[in-house]
C-alpha atoms as a PDB file:
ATOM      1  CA  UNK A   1     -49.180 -61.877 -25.539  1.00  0.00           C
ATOM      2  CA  UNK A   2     -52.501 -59.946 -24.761  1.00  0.00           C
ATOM      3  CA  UNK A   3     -53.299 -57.208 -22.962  1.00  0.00           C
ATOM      4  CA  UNK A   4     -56.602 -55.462 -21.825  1.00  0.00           C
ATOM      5  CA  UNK A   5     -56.232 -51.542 -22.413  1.00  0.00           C
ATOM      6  CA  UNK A   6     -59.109 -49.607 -21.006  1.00  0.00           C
ATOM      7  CA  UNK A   7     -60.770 -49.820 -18.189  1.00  0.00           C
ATOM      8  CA  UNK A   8     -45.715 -21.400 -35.379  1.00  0.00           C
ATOM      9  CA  UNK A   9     -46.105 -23.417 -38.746  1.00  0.00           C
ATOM     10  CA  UNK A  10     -49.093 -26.202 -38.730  1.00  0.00           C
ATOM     11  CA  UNK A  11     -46.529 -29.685 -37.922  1.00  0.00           C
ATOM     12  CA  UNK A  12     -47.677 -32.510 -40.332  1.00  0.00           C
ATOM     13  CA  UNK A  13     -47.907 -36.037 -40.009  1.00  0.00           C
ATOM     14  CA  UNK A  14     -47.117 -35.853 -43.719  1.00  0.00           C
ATOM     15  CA  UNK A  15     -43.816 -34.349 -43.006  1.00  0.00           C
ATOM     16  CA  UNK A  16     -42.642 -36.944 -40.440  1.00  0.00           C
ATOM     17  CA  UNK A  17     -44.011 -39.863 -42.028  1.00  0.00           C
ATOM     18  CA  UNK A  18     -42.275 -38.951 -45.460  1.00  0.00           C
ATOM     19  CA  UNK A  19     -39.084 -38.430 -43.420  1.00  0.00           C
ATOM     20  CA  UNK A  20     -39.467 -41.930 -41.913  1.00  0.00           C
ATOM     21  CA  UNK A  21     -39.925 -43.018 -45.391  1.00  0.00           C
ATOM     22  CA  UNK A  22     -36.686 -41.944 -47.088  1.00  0.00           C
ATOM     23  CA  UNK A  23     -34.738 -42.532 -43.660  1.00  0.00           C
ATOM     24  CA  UNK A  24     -33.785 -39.311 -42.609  1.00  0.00           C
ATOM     25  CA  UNK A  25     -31.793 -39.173 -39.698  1.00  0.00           C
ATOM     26  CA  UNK A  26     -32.342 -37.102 -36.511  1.00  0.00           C
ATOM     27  CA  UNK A  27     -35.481 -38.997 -35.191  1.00  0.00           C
ATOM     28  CA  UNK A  28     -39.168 -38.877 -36.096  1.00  0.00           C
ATOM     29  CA  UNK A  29     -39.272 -36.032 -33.401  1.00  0.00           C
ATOM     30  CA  UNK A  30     -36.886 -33.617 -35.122  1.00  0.00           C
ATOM     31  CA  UNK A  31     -39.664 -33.791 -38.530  1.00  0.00           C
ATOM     32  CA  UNK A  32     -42.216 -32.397 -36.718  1.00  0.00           C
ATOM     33  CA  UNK A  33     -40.472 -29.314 -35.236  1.00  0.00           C
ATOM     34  CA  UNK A  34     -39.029 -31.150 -32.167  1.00  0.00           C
ATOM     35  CA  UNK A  35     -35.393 -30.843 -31.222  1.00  0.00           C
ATOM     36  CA  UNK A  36     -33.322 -33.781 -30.663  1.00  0.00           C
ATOM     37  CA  UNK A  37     -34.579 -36.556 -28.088  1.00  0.00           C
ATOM     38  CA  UNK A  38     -37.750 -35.130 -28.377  1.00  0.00           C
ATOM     39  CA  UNK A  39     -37.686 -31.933 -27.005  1.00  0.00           C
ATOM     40  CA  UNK A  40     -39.116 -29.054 -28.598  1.00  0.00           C
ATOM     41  CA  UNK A  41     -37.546 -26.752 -30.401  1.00  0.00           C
ATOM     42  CA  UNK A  42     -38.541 -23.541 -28.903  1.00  0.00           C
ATOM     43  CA  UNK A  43     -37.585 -21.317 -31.613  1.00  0.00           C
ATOM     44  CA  UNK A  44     -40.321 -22.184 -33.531  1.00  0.00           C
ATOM     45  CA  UNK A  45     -42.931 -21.865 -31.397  1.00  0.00           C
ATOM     46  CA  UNK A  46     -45.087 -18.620 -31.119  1.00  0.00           C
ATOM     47  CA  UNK A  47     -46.665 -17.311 -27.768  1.00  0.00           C
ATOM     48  CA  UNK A  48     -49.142 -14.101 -27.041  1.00  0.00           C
ATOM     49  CA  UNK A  49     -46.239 -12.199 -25.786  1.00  0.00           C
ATOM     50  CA  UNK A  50     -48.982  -9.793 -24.716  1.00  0.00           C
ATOM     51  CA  UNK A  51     -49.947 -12.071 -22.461  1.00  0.00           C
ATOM     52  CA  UNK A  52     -49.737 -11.455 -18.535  1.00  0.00           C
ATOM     53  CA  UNK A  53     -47.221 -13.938 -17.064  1.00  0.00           C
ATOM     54  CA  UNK A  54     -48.710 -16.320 -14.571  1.00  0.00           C
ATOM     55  CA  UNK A  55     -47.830 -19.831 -13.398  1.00  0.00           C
ATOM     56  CA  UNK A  56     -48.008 -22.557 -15.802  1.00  0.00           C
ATOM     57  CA  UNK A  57     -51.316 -24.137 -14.535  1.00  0.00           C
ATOM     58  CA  UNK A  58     -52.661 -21.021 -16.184  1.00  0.00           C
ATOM     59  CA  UNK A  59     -52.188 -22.267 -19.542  1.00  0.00           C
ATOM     60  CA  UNK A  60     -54.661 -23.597 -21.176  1.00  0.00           C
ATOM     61  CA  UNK A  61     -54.217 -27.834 -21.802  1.00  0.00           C
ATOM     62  CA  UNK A  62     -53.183 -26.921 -25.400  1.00  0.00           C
ATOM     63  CA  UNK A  63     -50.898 -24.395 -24.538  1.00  0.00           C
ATOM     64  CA  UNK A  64     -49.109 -26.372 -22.335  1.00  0.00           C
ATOM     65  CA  UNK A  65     -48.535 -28.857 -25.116  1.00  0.00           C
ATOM     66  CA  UNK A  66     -46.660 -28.372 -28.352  1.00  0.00           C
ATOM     67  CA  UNK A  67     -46.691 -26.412 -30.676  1.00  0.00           C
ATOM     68  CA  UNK A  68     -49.041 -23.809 -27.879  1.00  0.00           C
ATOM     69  CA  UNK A  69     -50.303 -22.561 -30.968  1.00  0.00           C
ATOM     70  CA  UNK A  70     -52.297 -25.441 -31.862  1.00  0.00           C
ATOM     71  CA  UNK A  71     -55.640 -24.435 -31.838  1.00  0.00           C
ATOM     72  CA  UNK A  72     -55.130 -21.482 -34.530  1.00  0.00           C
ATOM     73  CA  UNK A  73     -53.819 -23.978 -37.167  1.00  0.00           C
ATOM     74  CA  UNK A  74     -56.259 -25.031 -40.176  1.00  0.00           C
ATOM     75  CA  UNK A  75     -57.471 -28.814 -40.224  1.00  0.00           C
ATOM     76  CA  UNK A  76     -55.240 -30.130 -43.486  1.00  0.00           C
ATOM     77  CA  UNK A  77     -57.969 -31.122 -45.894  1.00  0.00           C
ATOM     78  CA  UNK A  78     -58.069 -34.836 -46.752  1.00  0.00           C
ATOM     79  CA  UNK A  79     -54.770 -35.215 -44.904  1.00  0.00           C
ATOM     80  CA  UNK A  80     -55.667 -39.209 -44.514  1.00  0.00           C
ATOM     81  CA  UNK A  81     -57.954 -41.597 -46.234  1.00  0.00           C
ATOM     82  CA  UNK A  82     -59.741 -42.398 -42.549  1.00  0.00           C
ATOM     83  CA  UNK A  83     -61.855 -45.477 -42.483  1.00  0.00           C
ATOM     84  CA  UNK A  84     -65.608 -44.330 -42.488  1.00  0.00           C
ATOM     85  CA  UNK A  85     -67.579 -47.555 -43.768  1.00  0.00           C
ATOM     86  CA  UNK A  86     -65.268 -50.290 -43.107  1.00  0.00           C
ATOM     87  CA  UNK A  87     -66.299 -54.114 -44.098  1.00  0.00           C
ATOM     88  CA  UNK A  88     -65.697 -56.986 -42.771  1.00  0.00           C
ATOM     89  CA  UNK A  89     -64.674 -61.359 -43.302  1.00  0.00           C
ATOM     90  CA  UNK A  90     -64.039 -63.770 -41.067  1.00  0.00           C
ATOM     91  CA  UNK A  91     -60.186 -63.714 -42.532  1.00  0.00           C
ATOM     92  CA  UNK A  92     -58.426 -62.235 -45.118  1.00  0.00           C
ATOM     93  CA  UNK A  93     -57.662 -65.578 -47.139  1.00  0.00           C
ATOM     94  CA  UNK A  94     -60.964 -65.040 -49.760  1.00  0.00           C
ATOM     95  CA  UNK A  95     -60.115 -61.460 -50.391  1.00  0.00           C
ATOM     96  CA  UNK A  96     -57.724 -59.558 -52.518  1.00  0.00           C
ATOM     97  CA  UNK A  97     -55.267 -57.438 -50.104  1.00  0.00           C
ATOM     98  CA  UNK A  98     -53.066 -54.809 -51.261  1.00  0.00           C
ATOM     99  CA  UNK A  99     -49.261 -55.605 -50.526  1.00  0.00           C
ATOM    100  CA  UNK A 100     -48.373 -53.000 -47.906  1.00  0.00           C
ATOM    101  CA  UNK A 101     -51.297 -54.044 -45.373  1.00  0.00           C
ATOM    102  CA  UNK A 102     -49.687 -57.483 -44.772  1.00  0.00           C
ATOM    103  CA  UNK A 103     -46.968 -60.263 -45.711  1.00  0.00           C
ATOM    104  CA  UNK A 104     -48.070 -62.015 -48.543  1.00  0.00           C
ATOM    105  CA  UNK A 105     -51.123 -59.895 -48.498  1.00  0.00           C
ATOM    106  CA  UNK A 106     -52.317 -62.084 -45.087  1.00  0.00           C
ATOM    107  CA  UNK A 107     -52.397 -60.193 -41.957  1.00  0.00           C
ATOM    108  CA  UNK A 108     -49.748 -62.693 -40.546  1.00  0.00           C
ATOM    109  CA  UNK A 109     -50.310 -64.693 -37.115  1.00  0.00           C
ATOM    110  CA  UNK A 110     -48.012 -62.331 -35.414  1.00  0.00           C
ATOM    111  CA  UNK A 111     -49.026 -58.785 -36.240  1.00  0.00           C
ATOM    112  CA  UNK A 112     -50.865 -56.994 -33.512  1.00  0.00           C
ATOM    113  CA  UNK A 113     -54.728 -56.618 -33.545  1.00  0.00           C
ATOM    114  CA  UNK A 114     -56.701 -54.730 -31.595  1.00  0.00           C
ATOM    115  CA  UNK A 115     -59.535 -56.490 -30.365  1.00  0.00           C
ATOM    116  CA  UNK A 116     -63.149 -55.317 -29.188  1.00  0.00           C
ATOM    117  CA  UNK A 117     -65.916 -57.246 -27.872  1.00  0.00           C
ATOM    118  CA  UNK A 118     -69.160 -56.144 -27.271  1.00  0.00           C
ATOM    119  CA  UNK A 119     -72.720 -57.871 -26.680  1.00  0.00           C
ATOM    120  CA  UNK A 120     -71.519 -60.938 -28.055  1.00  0.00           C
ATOM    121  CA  UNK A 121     -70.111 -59.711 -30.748  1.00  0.00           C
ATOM    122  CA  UNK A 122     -65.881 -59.652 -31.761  1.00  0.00           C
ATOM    123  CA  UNK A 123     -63.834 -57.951 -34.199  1.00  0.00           C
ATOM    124  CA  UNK A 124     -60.761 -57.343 -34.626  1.00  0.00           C
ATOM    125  CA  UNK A 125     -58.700 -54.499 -36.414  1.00  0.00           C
ATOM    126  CA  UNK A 126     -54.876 -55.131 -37.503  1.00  0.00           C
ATOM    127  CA  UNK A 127     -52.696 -52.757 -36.735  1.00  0.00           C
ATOM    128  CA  UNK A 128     -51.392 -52.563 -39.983  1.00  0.00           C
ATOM    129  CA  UNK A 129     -54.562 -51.102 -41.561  1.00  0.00           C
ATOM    130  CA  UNK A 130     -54.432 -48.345 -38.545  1.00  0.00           C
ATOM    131  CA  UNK A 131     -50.984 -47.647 -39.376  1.00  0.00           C
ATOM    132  CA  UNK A 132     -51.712 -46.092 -42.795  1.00  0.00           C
ATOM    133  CA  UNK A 133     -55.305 -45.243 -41.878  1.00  0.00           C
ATOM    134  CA  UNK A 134     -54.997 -44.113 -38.114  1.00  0.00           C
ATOM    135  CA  UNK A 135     -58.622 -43.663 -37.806  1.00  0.00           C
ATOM    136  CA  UNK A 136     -61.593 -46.256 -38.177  1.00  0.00           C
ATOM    137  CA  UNK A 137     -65.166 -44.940 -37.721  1.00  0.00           C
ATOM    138  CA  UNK A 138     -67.176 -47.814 -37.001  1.00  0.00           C
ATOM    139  CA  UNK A 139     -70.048 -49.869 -34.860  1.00  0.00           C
ATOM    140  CA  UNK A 140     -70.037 -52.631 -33.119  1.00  0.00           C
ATOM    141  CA  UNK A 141     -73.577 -54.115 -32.817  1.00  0.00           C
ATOM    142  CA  UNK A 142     -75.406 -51.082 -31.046  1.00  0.00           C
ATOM    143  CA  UNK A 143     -71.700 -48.836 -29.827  1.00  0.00           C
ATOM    144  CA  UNK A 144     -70.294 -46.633 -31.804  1.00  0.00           C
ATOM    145  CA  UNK A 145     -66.849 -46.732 -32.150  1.00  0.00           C
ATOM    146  CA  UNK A 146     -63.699 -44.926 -32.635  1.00  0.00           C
ATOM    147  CA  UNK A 147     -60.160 -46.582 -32.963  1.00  0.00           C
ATOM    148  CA  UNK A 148     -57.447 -44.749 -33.582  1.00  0.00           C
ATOM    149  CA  UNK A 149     -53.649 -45.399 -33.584  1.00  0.00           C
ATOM    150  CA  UNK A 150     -50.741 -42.856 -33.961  1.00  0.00           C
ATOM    151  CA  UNK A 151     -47.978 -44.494 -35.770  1.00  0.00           C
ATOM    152  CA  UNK A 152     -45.567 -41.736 -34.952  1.00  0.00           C
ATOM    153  CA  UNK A 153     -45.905 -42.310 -31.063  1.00  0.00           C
ATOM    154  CA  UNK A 154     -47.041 -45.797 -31.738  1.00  0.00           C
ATOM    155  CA  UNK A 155     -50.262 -44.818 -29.197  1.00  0.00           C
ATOM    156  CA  UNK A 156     -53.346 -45.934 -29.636  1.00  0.00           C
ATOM    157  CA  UNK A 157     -57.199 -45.411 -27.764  1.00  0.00           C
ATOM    158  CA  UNK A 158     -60.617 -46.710 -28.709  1.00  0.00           C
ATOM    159  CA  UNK A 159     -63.566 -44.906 -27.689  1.00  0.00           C
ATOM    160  CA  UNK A 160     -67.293 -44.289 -28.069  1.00  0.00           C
ATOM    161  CA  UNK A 161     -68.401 -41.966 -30.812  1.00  0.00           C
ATOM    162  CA  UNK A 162     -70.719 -40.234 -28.874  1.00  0.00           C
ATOM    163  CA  UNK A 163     -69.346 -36.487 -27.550  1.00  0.00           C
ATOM    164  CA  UNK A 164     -70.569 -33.816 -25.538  1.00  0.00           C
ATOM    165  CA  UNK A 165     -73.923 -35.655 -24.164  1.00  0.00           C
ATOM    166  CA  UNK A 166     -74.884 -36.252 -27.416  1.00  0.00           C
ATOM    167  CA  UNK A 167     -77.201 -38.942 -28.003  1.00  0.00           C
ATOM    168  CA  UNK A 168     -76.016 -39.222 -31.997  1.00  0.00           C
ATOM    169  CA  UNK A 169     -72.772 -40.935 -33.136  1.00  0.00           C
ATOM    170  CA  UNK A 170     -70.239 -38.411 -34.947  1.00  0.00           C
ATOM    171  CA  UNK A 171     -67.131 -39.540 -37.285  1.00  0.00           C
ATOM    172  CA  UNK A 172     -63.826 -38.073 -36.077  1.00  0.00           C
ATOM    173  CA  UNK A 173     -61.012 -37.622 -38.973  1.00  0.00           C
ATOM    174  CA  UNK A 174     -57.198 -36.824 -38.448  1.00  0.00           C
ATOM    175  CA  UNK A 175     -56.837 -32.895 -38.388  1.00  0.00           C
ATOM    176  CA  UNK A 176     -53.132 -33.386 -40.483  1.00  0.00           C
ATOM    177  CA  UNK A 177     -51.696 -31.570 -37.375  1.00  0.00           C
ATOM    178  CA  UNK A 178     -49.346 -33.279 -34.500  1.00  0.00           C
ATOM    179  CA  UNK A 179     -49.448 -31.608 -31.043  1.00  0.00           C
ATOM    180  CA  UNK A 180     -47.004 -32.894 -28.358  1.00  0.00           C
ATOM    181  CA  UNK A 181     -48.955 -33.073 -24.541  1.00  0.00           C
ATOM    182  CA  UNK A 182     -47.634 -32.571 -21.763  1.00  0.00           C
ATOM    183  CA  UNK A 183     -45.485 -35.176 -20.306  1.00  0.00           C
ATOM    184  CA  UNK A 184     -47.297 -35.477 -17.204  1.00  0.00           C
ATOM    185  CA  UNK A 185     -50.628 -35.775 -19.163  1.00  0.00           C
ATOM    186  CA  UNK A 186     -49.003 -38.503 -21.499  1.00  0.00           C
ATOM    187  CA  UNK A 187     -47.673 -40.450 -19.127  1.00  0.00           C
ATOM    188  CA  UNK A 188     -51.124 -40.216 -16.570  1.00  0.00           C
ATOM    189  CA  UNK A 189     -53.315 -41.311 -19.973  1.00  0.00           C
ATOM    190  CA  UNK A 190     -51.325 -43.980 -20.405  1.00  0.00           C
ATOM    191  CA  UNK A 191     -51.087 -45.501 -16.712  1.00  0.00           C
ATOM    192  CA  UNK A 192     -54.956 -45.258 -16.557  1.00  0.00           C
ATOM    193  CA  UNK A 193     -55.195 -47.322 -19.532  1.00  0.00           C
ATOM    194  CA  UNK A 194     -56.678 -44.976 -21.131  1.00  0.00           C
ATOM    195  CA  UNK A 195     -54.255 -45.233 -24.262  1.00  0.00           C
ATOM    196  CA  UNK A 196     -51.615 -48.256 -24.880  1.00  0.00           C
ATOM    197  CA  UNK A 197     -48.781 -48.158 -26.802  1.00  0.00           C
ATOM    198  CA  UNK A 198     -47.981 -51.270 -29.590  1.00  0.00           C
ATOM    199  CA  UNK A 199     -46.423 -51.561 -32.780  1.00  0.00           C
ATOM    200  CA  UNK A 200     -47.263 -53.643 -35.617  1.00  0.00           C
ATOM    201  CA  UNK A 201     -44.899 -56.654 -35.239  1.00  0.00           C
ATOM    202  CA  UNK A 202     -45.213 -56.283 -30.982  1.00  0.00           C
ATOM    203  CA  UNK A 203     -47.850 -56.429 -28.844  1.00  0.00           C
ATOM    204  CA  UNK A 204     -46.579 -57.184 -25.747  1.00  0.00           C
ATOM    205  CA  UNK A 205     -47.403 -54.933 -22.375  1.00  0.00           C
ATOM    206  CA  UNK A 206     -43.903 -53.526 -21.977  1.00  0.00           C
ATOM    207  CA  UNK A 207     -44.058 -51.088 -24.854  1.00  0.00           C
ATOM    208  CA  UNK A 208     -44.058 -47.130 -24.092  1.00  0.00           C
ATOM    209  CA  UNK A 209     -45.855 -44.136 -26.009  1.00  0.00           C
ATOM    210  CA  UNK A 210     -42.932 -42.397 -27.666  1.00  0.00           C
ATOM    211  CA  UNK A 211     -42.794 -38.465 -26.862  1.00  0.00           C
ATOM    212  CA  UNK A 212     -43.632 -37.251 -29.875  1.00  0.00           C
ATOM    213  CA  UNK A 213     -45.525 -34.741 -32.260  1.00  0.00           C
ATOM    214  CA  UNK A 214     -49.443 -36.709 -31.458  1.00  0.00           C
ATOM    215  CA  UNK A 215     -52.381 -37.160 -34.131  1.00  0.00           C
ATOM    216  CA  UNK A 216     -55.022 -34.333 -33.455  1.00  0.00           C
ATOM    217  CA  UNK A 217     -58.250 -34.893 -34.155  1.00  0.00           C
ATOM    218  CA  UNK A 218     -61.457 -33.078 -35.068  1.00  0.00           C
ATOM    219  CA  UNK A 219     -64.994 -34.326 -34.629  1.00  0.00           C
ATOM    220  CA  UNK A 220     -67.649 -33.795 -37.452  1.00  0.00           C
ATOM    221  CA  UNK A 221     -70.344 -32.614 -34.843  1.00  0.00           C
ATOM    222  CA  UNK A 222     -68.606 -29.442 -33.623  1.00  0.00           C
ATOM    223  CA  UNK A 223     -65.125 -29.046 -35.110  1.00  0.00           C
ATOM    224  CA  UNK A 224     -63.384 -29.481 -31.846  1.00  0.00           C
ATOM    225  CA  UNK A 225     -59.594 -31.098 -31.970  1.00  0.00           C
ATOM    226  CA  UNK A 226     -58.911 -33.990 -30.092  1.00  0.00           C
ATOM    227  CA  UNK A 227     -55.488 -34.838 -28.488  1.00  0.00           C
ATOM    228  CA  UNK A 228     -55.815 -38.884 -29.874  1.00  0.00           C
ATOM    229  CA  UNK A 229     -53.429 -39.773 -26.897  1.00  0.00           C
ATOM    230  CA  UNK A 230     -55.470 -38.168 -23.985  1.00  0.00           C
ATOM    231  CA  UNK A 231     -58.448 -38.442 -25.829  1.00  0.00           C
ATOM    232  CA  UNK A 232     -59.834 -35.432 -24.649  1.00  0.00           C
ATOM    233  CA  UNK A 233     -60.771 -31.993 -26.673  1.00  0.00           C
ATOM    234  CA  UNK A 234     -57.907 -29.463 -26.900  1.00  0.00           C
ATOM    235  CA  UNK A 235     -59.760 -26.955 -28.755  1.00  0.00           C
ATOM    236  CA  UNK A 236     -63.275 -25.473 -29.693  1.00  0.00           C
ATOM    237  CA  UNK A 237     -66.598 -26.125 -28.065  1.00  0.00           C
ATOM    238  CA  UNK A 238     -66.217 -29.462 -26.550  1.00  0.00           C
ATOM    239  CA  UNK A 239     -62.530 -28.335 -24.789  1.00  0.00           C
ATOM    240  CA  UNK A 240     -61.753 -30.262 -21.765  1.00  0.00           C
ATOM    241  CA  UNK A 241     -64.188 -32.870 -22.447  1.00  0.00           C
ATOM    242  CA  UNK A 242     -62.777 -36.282 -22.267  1.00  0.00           C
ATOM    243  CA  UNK A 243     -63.893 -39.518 -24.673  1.00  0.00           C
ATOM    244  CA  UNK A 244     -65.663 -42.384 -23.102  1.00  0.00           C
ATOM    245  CA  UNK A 245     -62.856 -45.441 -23.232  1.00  0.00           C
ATOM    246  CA  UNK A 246     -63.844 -48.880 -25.124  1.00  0.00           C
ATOM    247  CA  UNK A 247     -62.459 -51.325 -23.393  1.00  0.00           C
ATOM    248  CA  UNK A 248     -60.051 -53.379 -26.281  1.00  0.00           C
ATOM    249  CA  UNK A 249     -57.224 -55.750 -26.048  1.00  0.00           C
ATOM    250  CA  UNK A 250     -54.091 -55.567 -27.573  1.00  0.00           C
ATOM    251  CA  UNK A 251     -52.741 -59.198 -29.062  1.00  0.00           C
ATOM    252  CA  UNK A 252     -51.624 -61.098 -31.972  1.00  0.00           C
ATOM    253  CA  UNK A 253     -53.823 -62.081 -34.912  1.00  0.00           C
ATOM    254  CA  UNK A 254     -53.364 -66.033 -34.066  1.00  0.00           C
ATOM    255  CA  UNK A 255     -54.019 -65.471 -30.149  1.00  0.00           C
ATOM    256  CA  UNK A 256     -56.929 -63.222 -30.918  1.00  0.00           C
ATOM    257  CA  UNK A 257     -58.843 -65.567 -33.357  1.00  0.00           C
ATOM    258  CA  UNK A 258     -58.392 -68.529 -30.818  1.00  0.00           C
ATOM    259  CA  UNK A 259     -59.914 -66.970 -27.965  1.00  0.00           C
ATOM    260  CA  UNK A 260     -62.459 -65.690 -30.330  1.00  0.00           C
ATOM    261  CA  UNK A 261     -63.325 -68.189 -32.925  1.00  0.00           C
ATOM    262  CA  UNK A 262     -66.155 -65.949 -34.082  1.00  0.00           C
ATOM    263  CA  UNK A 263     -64.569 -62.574 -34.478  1.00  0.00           C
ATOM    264  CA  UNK A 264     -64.828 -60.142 -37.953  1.00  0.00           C
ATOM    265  CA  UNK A 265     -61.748 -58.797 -39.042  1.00  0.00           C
ATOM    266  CA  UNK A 266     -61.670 -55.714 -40.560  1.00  0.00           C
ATOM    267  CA  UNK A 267     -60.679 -55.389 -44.474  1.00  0.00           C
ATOM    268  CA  UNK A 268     -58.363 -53.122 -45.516  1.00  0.00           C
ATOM    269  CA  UNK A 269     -59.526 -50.647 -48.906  1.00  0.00           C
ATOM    270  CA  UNK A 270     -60.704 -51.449 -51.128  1.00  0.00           C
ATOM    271  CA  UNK A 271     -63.287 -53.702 -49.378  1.00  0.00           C
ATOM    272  CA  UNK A 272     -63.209 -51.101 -46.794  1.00  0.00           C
ATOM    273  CA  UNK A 273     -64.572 -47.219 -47.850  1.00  0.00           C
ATOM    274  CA  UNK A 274     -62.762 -44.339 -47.242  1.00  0.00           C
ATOM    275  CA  UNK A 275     -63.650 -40.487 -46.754  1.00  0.00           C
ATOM    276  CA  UNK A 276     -61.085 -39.672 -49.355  1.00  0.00           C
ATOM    277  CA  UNK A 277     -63.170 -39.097 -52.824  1.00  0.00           C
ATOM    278  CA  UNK A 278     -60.596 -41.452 -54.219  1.00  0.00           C
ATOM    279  CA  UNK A 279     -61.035 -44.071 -51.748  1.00  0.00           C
ATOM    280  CA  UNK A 280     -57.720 -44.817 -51.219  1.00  0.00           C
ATOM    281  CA  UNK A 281     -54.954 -43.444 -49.429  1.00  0.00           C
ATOM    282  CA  UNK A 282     -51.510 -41.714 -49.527  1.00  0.00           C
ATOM    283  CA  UNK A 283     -49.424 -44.853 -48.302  1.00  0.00           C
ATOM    284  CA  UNK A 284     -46.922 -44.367 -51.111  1.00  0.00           C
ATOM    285  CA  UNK A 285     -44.442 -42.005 -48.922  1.00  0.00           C
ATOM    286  CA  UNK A 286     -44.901 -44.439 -45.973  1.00  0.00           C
ATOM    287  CA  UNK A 287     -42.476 -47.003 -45.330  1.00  0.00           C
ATOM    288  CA  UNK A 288     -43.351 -50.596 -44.254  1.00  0.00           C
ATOM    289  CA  UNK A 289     -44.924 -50.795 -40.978  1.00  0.00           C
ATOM    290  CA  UNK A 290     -43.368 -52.559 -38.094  1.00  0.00           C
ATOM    291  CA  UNK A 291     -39.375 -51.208 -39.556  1.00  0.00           C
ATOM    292  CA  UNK A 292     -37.289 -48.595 -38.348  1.00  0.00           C
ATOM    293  CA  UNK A 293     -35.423 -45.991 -40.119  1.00  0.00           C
END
């Protein structure tokens, strides 16, 4: 199947995925300071209560989300080992792959890919690398790009590097926070096309974002967090600016590679540099992707 996608206390990823991990019950939600089904669990959150009541257009776009306190929480340092110099084969079969990117240490006809072309050029990143690593820095001939996936809502955007009219690239790294958008605002992102939703054993069209605690991201040029799902600034200088969307598809490995005989695939570290100063990452309280707890 393909797809064309397109056109109160700080809430960690580190806490939900390590839930997911030992199989806690009460849903990925409830980790991150979400009530059951999703909801949020009000008592934790802290409002101004010196502020003057007004209707809820008001709010700021990360006030409206959850936790409303988002934008006074500290970036977690070196929360994940993003992907910042990635490297590339026309397969993995020549390469030595750790075990918990792929079956047999292959990335597996099946598994979802996201694929990008651009000015001739293909590659392809496997889901199952963006699942531990959520963020990939990267270029494609002359674009800068960004591809991100949040394994928690199982959303995912690519998007030019470039913010704010800037002419230069910047890297973007996960923040360590989760912040829950509005459900109008989810739901709008993702019927533009501006995000897709996949997992790493499905990639077919009829998949949902989950509503859930979302990766927040900061760029290196100004320190502004990004809502990964709306990709558009929440916080800081660049607030209410939105990212310019890559057109990718969303498809197996085996479908992918046929239509595009040609295409890179990315490696997975250690081929593949990290911004963690041990250039790996902290996969060992993650459980296998593509399984449920």
């Amino acid at each position: 199947m393909t797809r064309r996608a397109g056109s109160g206390a700080p809430h960690s990823r580190r806490r939900v995925l390590a839930a997911l991990a030992t199989g806690v019950a009460g849903s990925i939600a409830g980790c991150a300071g979400f009530g059951a089904g999703g909801e949020p669990d009000m008592g934790t959150t802290t409002r101004d209560e010196t502020r003057t009541p007004g209707p809820y257009t008001d709010l700021s776009l990360a006030e409206q989300g959850f936790p409303a306190t988002i934008c006074s929480e500290e970036v977690i340092p070196a929360a994940l080992a993003e992907i910042d110099d990635p490297a590339y084969a026309s397969d993995w079969g020549d390469h030595e792959i750790p075990a918990q990117y792929g079956p047999d240490r292959t990335i597996g006809d099946s598994r979802t890919v996201v694929g990008l072309e651009h000015d001739g050029e293909a590659r392809a990143y496997p889901l199952s690398i963006l699942w531990y690593h959520e963020v990939v820095d990267d270029w494609l001939g002359d674009l800068p790009v960004l591809v991100t996936y949040c394994p928690i809502c199982t959303s995912g955007l690519v998007a030019d590097r470039r913010v704010g009219g800037r002419a230069e690239a910047t890297n973007f790294q996960a923040t360590g926070l989760l912040w829950r958008p509005p459900g109008v605002q989810t739901g709008a992102a993702e019927d533009a096309g501006r995000a897709w939703a996949a997992s790493v054993n499905d990639s077919s069209p009829d998949q949902r974002v989950r509503v859930a605690g979302n990766l927040v991201l900061a760029d290196d040029a100004t320190g502004s967090y990004w809502s990964q799902l709306l990709g558009e600034a929440i916080c800081g200088p660049l607030g209410g600016e939105r990212l310019d969307i890559v057109p990718s598809t969303i498809t197996d490995w085996r479908t992918w590679r046929r239509e595009q005989p040609e295409t890179t695939v990315v490696l997975p570290p250690p081929h593949s540099g990290t911004r963690s100063p041990s250039g790996g990452g902290d996969a060992s309280a993650r459980r296998e992707p593509g399984t449920r707890s």
